[in-house]
PDB file of N, CA and C in Angstrom:
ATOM      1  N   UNK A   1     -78.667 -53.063  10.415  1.00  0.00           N
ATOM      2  CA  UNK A   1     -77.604 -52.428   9.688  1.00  0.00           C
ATOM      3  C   UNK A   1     -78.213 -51.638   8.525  1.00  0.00           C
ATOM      4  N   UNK A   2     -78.291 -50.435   8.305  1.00  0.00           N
ATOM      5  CA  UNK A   2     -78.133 -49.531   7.217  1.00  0.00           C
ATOM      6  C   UNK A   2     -77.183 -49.569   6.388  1.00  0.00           C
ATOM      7  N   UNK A   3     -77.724 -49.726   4.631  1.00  0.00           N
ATOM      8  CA  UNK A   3     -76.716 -50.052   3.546  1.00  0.00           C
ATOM      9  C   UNK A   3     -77.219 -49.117   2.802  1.00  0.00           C
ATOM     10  N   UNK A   4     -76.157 -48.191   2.127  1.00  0.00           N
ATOM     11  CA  UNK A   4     -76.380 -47.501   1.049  1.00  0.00           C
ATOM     12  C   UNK A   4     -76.367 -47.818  -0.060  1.00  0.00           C
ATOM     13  N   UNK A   5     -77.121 -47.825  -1.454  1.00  0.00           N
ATOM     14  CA  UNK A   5     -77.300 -48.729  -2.838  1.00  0.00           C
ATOM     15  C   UNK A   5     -77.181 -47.489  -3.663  1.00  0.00           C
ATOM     16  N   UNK A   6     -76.275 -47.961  -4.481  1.00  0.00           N
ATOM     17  CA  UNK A   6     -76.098 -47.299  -5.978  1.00  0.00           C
ATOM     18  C   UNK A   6     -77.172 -47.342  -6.858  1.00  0.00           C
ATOM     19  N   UNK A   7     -77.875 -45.868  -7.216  1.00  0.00           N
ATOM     20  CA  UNK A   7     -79.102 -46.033  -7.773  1.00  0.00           C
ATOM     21  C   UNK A   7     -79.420 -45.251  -8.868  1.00  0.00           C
ATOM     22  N   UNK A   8     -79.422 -45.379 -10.361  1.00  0.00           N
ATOM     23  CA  UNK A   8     -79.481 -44.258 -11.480  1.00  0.00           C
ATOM     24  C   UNK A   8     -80.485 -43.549 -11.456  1.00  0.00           C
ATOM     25  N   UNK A   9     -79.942 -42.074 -11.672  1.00  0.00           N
ATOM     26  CA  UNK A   9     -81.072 -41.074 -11.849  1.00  0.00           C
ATOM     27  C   UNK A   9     -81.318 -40.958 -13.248  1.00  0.00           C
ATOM     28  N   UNK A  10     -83.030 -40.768 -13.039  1.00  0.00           N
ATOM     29  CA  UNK A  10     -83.895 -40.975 -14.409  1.00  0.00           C
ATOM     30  C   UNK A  10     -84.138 -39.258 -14.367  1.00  0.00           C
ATOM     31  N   UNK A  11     -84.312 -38.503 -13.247  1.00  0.00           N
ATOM     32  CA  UNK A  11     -84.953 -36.735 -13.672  1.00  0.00           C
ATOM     33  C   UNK A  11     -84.546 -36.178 -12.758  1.00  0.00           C
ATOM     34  N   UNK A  12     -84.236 -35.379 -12.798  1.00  0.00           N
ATOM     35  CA  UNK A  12     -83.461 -34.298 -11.571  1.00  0.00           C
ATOM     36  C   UNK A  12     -84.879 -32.759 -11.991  1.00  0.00           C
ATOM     37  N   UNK A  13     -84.692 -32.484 -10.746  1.00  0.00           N
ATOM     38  CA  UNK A  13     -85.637 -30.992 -10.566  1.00  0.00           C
ATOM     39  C   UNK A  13     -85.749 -30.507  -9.406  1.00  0.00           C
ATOM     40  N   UNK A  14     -85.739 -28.958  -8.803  1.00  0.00           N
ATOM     41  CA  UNK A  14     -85.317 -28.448  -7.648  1.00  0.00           C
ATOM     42  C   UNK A  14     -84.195 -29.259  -6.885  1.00  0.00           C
ATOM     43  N   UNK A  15     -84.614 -29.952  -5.561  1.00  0.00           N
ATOM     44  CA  UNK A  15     -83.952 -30.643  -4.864  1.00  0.00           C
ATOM     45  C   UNK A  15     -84.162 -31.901  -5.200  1.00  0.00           C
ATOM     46  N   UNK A  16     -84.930 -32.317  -5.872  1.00  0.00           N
ATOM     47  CA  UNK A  16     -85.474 -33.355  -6.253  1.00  0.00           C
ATOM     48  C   UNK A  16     -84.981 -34.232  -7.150  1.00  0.00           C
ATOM     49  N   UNK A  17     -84.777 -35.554  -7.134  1.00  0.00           N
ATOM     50  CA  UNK A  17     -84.547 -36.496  -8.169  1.00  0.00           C
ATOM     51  C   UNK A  17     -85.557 -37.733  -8.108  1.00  0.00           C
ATOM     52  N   UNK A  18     -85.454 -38.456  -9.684  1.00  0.00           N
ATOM     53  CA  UNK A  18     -86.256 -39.906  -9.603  1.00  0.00           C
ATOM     54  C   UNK A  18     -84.795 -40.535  -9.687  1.00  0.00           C
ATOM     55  N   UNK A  19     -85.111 -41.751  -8.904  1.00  0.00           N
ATOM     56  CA  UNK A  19     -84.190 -42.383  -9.601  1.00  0.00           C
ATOM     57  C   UNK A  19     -84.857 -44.076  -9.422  1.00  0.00           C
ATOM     58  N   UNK A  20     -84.170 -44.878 -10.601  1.00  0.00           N
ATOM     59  CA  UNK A  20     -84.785 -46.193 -10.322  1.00  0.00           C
ATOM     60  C   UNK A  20     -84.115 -47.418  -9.104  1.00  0.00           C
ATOM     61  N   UNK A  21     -85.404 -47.672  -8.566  1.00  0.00           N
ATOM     62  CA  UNK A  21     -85.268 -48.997  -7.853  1.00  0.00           C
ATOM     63  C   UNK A  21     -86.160 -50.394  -7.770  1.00  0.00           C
ATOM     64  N   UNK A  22     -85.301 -51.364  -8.324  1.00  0.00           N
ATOM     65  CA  UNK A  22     -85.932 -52.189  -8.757  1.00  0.00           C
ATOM     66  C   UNK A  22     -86.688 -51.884  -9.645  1.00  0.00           C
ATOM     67  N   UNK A  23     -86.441 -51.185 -10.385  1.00  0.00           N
ATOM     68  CA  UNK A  23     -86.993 -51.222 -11.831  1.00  0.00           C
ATOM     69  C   UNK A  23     -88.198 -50.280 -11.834  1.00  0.00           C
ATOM     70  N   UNK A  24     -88.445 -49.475 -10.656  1.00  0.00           N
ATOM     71  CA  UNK A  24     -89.176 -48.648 -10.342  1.00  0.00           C
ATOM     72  C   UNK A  24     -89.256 -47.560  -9.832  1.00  0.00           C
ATOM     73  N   UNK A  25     -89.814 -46.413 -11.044  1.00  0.00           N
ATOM     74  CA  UNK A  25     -89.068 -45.151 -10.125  1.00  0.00           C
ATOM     75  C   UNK A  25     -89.271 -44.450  -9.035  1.00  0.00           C
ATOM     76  N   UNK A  26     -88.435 -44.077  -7.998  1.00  0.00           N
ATOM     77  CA  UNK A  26     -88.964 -43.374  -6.767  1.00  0.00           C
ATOM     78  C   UNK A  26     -88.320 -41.883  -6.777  1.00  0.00           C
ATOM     79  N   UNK A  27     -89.122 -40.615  -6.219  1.00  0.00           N
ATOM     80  CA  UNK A  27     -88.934 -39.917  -6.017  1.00  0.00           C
ATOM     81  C   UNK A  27     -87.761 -39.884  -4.398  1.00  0.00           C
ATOM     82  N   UNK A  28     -86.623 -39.132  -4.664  1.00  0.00           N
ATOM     83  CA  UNK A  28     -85.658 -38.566  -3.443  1.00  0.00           C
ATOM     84  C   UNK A  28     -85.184 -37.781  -3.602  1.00  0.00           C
ATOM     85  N   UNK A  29     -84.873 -36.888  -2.114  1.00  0.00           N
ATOM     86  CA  UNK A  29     -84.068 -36.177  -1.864  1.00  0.00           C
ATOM     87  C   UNK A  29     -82.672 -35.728  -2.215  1.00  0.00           C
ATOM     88  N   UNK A  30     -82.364 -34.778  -3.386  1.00  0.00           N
ATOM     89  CA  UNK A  30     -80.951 -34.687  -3.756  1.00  0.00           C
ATOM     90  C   UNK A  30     -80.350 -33.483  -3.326  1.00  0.00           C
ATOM     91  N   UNK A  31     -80.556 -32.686  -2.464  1.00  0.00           N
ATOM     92  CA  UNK A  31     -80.250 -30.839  -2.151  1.00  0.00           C
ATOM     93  C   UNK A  31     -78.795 -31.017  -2.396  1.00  0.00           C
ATOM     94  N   UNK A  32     -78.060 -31.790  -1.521  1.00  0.00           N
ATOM     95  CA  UNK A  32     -76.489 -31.459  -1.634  1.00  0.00           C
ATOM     96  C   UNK A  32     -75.676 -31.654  -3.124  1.00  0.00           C
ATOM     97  N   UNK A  33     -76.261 -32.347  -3.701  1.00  0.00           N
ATOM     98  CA  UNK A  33     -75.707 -32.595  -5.532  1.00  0.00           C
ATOM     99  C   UNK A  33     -76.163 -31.689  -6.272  1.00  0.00           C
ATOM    100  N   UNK A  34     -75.565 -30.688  -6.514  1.00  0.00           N
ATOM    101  CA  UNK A  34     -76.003 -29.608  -7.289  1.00  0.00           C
ATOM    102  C   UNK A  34     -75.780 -29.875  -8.915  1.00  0.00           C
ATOM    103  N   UNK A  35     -75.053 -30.964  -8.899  1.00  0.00           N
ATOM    104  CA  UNK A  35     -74.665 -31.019 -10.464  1.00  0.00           C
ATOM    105  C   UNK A  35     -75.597 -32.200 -11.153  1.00  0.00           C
ATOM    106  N   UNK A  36     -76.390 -33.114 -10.287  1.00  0.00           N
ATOM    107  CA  UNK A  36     -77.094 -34.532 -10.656  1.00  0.00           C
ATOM    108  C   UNK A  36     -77.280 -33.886 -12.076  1.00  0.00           C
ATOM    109  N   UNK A  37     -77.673 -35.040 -12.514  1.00  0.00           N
ATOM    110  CA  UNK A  37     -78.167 -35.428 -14.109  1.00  0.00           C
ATOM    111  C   UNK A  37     -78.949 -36.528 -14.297  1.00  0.00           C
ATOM    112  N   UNK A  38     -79.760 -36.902 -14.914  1.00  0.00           N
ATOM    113  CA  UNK A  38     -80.035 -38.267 -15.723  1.00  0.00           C
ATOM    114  C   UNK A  38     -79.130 -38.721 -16.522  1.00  0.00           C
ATOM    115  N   UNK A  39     -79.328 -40.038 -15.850  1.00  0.00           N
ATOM    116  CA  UNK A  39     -77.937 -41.308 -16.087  1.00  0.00           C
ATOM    117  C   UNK A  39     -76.924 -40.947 -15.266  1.00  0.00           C
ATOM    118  N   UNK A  40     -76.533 -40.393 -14.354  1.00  0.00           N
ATOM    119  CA  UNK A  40     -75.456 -40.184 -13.458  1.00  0.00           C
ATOM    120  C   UNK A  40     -76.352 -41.586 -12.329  1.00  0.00           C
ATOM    121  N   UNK A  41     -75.391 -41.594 -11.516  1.00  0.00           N
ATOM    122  CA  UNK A  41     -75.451 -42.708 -10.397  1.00  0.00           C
ATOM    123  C   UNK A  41     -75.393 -41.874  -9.037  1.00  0.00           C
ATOM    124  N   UNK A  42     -75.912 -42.130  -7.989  1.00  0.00           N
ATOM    125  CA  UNK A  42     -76.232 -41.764  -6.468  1.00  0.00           C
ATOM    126  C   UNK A  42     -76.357 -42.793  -5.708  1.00  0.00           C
ATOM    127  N   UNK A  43     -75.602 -42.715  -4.887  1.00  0.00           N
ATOM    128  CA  UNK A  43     -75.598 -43.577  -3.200  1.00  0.00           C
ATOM    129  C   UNK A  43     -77.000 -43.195  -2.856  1.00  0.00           C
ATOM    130  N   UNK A  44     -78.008 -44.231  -2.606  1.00  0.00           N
ATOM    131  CA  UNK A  44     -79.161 -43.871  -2.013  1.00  0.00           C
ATOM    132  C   UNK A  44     -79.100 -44.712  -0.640  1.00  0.00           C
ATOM    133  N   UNK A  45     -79.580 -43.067   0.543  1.00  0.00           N
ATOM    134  CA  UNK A  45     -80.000 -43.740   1.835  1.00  0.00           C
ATOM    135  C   UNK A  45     -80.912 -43.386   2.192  1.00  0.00           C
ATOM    136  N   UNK A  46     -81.960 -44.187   2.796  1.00  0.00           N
ATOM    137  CA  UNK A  46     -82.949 -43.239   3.204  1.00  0.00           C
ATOM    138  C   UNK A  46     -84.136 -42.487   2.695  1.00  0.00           C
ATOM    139  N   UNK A  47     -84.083 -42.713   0.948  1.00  0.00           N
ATOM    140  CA  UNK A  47     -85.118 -41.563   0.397  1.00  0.00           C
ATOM    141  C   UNK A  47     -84.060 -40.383  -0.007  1.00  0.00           C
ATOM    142  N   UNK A  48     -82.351 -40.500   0.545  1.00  0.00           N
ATOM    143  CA  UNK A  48     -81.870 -39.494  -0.108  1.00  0.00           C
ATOM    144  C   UNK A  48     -80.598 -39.573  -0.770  1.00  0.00           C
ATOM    145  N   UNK A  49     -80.599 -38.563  -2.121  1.00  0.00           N
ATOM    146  CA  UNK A  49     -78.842 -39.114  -2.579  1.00  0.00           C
ATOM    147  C   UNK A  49     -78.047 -38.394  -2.116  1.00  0.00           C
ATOM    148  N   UNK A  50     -77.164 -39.490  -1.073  1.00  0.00           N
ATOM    149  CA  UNK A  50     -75.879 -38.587  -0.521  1.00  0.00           C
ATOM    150  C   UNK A  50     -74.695 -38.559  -0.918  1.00  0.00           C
ATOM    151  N   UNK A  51     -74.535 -39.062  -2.247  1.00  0.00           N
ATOM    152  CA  UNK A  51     -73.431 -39.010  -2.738  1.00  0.00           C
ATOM    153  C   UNK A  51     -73.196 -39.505  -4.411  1.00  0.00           C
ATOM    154  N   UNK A  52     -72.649 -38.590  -5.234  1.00  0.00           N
ATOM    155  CA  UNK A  52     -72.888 -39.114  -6.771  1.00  0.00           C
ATOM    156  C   UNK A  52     -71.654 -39.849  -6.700  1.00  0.00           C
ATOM    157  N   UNK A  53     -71.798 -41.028  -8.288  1.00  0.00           N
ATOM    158  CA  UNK A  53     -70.859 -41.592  -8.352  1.00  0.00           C
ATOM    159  C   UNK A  53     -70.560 -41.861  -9.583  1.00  0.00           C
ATOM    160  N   UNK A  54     -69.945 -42.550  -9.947  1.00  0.00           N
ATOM    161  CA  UNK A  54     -69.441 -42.894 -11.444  1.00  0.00           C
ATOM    162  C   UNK A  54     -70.459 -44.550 -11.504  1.00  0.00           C
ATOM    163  N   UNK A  55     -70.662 -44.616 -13.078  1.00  0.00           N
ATOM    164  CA  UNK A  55     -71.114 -46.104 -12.876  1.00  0.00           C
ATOM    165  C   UNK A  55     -70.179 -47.200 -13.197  1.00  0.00           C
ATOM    166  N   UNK A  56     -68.860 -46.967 -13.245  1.00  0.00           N
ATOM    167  CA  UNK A  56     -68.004 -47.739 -13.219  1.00  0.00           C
ATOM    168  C   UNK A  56     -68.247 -48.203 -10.886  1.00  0.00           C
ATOM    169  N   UNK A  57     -67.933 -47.241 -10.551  1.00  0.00           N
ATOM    170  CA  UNK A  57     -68.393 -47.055  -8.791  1.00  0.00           C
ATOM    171  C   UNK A  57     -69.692 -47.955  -8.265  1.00  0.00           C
ATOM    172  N   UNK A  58     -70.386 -47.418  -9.307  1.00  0.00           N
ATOM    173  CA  UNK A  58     -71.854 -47.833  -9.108  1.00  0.00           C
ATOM    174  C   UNK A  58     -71.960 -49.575  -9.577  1.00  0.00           C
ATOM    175  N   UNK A  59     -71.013 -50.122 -10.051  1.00  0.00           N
ATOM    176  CA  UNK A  59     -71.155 -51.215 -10.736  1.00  0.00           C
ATOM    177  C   UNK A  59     -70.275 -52.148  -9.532  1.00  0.00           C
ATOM    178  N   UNK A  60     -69.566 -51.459  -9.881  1.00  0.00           N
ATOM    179  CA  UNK A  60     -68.269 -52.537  -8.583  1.00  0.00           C
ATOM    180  C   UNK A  60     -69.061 -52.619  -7.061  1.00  0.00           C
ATOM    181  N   UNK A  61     -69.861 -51.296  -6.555  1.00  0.00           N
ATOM    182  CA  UNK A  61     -70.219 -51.824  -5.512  1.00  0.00           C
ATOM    183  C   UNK A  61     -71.263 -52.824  -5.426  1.00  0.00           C
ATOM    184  N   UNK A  62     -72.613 -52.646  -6.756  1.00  0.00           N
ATOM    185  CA  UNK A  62     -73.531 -53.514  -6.687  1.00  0.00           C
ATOM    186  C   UNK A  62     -72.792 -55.305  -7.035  1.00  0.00           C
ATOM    187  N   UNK A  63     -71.878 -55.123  -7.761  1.00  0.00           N
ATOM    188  CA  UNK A  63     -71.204 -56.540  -7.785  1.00  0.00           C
ATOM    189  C   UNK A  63     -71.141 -56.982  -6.543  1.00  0.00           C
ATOM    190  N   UNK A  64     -70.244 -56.156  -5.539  1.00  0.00           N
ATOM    191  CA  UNK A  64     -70.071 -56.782  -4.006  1.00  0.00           C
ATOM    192  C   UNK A  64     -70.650 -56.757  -3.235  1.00  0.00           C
ATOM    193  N   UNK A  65     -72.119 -56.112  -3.408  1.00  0.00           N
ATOM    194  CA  UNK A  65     -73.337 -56.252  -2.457  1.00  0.00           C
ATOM    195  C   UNK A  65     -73.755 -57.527  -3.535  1.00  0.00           C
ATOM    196  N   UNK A  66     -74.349 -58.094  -4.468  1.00  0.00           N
ATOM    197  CA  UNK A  66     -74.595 -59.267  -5.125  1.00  0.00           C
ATOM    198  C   UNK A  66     -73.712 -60.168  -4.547  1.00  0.00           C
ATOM    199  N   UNK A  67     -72.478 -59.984  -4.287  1.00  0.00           N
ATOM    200  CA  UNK A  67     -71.430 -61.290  -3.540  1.00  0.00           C
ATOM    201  C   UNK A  67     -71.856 -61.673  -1.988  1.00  0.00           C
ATOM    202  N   UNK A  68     -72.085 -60.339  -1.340  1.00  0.00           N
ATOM    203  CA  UNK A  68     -72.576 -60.720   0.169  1.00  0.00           C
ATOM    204  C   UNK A  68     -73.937 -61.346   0.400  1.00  0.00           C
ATOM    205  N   UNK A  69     -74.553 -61.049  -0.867  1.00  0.00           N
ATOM    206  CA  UNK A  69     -75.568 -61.823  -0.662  1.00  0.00           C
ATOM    207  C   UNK A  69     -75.710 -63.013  -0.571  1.00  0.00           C
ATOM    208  N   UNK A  70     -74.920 -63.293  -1.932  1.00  0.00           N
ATOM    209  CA  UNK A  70     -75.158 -64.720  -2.008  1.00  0.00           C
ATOM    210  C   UNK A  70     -74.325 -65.688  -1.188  1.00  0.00           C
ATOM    211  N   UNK A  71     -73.419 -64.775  -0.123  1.00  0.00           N
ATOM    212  CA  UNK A  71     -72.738 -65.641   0.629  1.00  0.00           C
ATOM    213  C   UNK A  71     -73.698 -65.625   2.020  1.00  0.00           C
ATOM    214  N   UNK A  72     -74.297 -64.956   2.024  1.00  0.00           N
ATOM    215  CA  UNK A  72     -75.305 -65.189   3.431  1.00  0.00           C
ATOM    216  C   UNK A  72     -76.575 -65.791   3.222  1.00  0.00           C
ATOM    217  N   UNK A  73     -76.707 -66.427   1.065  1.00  0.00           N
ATOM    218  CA  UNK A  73     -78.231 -66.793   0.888  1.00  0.00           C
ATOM    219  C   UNK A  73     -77.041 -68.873   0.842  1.00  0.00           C
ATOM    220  N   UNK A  74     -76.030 -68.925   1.066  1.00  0.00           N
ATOM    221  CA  UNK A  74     -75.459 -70.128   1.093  1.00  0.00           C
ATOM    222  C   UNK A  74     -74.042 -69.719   1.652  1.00  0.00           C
ATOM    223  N   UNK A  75     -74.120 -69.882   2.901  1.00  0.00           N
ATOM    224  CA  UNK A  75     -72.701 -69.782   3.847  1.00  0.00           C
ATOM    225  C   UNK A  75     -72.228 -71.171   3.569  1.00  0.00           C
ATOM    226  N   UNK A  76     -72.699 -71.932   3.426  1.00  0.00           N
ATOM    227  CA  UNK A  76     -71.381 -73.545   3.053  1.00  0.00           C
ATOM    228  C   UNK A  76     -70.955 -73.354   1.931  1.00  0.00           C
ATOM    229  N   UNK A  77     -71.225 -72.608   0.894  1.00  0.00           N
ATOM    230  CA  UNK A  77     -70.164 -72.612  -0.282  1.00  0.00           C
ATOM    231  C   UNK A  77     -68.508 -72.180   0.020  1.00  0.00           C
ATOM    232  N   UNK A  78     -67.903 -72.872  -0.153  1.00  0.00           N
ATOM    233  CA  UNK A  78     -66.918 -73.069  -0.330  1.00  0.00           C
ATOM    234  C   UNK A  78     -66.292 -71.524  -1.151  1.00  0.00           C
ATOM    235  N   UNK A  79     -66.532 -71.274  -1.991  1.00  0.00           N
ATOM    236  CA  UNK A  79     -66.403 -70.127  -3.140  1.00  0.00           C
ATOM    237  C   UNK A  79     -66.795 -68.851  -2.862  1.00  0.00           C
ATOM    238  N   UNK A  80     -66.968 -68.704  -1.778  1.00  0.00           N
ATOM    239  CA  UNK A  80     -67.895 -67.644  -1.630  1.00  0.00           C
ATOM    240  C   UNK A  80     -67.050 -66.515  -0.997  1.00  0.00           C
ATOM    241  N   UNK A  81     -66.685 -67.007   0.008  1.00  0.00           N
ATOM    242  CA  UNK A  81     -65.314 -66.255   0.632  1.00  0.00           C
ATOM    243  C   UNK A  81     -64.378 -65.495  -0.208  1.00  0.00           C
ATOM    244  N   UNK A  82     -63.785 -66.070  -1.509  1.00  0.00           N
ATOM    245  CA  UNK A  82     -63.184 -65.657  -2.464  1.00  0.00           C
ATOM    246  C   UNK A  82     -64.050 -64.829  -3.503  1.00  0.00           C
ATOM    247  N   UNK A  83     -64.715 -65.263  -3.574  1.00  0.00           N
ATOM    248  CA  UNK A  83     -65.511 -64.084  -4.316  1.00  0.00           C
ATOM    249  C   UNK A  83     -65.700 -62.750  -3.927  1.00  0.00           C
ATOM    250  N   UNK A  84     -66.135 -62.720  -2.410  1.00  0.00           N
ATOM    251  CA  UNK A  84     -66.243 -61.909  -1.833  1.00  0.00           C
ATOM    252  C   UNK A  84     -64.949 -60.814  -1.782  1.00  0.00           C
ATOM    253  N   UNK A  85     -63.887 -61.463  -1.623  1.00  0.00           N
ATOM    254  CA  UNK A  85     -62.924 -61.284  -1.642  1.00  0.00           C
ATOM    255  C   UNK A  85     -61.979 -60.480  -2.730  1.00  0.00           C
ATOM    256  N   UNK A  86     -62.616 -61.458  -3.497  1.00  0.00           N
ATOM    257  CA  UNK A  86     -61.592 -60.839  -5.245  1.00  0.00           C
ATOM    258  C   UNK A  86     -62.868 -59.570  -5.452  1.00  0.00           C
ATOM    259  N   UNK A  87     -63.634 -59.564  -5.159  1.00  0.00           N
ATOM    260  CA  UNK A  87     -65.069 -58.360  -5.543  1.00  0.00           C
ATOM    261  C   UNK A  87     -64.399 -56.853  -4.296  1.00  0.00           C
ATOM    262  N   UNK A  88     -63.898 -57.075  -3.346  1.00  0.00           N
ATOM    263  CA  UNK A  88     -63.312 -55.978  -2.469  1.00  0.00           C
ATOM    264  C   UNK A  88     -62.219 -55.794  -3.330  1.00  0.00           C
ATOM    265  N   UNK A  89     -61.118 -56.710  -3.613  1.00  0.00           N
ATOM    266  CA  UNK A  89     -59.908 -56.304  -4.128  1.00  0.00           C
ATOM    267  C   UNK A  89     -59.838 -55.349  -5.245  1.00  0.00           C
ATOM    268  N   UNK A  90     -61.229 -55.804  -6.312  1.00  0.00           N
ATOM    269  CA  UNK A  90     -61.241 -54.828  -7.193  1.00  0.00           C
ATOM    270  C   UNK A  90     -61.825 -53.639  -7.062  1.00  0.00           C
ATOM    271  N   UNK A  91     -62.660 -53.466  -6.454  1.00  0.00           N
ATOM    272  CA  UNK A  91     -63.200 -52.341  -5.646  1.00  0.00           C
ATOM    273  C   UNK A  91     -62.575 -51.107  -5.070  1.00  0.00           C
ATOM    274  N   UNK A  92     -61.242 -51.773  -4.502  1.00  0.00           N
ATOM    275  CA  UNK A  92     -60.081 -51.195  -3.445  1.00  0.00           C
ATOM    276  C   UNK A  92     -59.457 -50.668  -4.398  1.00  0.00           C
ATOM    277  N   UNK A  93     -59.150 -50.807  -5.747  1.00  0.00           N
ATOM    278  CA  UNK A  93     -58.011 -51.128  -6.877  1.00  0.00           C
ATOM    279  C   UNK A  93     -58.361 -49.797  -7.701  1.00  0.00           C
TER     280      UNK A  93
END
């Protein structure tokens, strides 16, 4: 499965952006965002940003990728389901 991650841009130039992952910056592909900036947020797939976002956007989704995780790093929790859950609802909202 391919997942796209919300990822802040640190430098924009030509087509080009850094942006950080894991705390480390990587050079990608930005051609279609003509407006990027540093400190704006990008859907990264691939080595490329296909889509800018808000970091309010950027926050809610990394919350609910942090929820799926931890429901597949402990599927017997009990809590997890709901988390998962209330983390889409606000998302959706």
């Amino acid at each position: 499965m391919c997942v796209a991650i919300p990822r802040e841009v640190i430098r924009v130039w030509d087509d080009r952006a850094e942006v950080l992952v894991d705390g480390q910056p990587r050079e990608v592909v930005c051609a279609g965002l003509p407006d990027l900036e540093p400190g704006d947020f990008v859907l990264l797939h691939a080595n490329a940003a296909i889509e800018q976002m808000t970091a309010e956007e950027a926050r809610e989704m990394l919350e609910f990728i942090a929820a799926m995780d931890a429901m597949f790093d402990d599927p017997d929790s009990e809590d997890l389901f709901a988390n998962v859950q209330s983390s889409m609802n606000t998302t959706m909202s």
